[in-house]
Protein backbone atom coordinates (compact mmCIF):
# COMPACT_ATOMS: atom_id res chain seq x y z
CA UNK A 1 104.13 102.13 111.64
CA UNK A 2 102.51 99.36 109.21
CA UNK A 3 99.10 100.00 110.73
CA UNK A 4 99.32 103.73 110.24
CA UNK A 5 100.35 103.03 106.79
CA UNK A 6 97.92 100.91 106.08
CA UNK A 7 95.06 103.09 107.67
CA UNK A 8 96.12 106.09 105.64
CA UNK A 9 96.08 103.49 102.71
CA UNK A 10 92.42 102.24 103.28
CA UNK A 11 91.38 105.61 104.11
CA UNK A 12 92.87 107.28 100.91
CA UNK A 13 90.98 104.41 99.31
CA UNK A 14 87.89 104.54 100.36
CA UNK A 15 87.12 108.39 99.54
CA UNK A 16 87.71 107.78 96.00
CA UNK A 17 85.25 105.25 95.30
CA UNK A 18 81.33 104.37 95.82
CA UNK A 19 81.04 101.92 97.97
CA UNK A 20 78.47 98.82 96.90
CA UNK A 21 79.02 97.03 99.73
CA UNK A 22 78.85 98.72 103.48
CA UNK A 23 81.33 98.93 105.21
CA UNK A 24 82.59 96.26 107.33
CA UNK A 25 80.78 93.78 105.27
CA UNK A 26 82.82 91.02 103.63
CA UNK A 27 84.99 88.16 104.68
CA UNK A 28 87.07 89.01 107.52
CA UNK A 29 90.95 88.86 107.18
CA UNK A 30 92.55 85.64 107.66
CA UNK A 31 96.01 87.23 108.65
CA UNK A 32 96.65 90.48 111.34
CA UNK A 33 98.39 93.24 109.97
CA UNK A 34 101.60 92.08 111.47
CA UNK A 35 101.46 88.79 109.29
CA UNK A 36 100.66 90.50 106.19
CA UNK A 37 103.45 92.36 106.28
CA UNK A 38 105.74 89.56 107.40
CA UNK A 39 104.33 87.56 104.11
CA UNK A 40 105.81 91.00 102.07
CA UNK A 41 109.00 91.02 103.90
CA UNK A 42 109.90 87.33 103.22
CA UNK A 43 109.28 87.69 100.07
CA UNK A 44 111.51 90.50 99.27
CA UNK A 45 114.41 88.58 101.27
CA UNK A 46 113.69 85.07 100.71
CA UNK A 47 111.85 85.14 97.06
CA UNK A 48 109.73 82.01 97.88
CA UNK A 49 106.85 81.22 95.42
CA UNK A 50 103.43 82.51 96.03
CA UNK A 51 102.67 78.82 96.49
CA UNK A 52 104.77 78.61 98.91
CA UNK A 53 104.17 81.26 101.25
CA UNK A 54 100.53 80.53 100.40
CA UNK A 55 101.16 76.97 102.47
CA UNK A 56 103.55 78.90 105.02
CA UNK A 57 100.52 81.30 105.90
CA UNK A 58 97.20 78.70 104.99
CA UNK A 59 96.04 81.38 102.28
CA UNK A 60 95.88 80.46 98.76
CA UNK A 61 98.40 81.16 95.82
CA UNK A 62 96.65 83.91 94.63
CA UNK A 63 95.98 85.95 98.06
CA UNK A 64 99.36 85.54 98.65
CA UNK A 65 100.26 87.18 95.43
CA UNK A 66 97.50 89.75 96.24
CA UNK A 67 98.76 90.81 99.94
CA UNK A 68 102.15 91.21 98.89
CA UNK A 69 101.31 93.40 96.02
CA UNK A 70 98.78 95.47 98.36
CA UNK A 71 101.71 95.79 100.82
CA UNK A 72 104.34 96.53 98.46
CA UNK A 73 102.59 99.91 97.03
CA UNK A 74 101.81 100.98 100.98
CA UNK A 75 105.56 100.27 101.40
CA UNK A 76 106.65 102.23 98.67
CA UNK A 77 104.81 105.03 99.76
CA UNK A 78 105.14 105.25 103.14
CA UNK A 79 108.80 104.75 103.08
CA UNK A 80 111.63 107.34 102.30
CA UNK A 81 113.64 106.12 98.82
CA UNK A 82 117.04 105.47 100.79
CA UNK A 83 115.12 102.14 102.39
């Protein structure tokens, strides 16, 4: 279900802007889907520091910050209100 969300995401995302960079160019992910989400999910329960799940998952403060943000706006709309 995350990758579906997170397709629809990246697809919603990518008709709205002009792209300067092709696609598939870039830095490839450090973390699979399935870790990214786990990173949001601890967070919600656990409310570690960035820092800290930065060092759990080897990804800096501010990634950290940044996948759990990305995540939480896919969550919210992907998932009914009564989650």
């Amino acid at each position: 279900m995350a990758k579906s969300l997170d397709k629809k995401h990246r697809e919603k995302v990518e008709q709205q802007k002009t792209r300067l960079i092709q696609a598939g160019g870039g830095a490839k992910p450090k973390l699979s889907v399935e870790y990214l989400l786990v990173l949001t999910l601890i967070y919600l329960r656990q409310s570690l520091t960035f820092q800290v799940l930065g060092l759990l998952f080897q990804v800096s403060e501010s990634t950290a910050n940044n996948i759990f943000n990305y995540w939480l706006k896919i969550l919210e709309d992907g998932l009914p209100p009564s989650l």
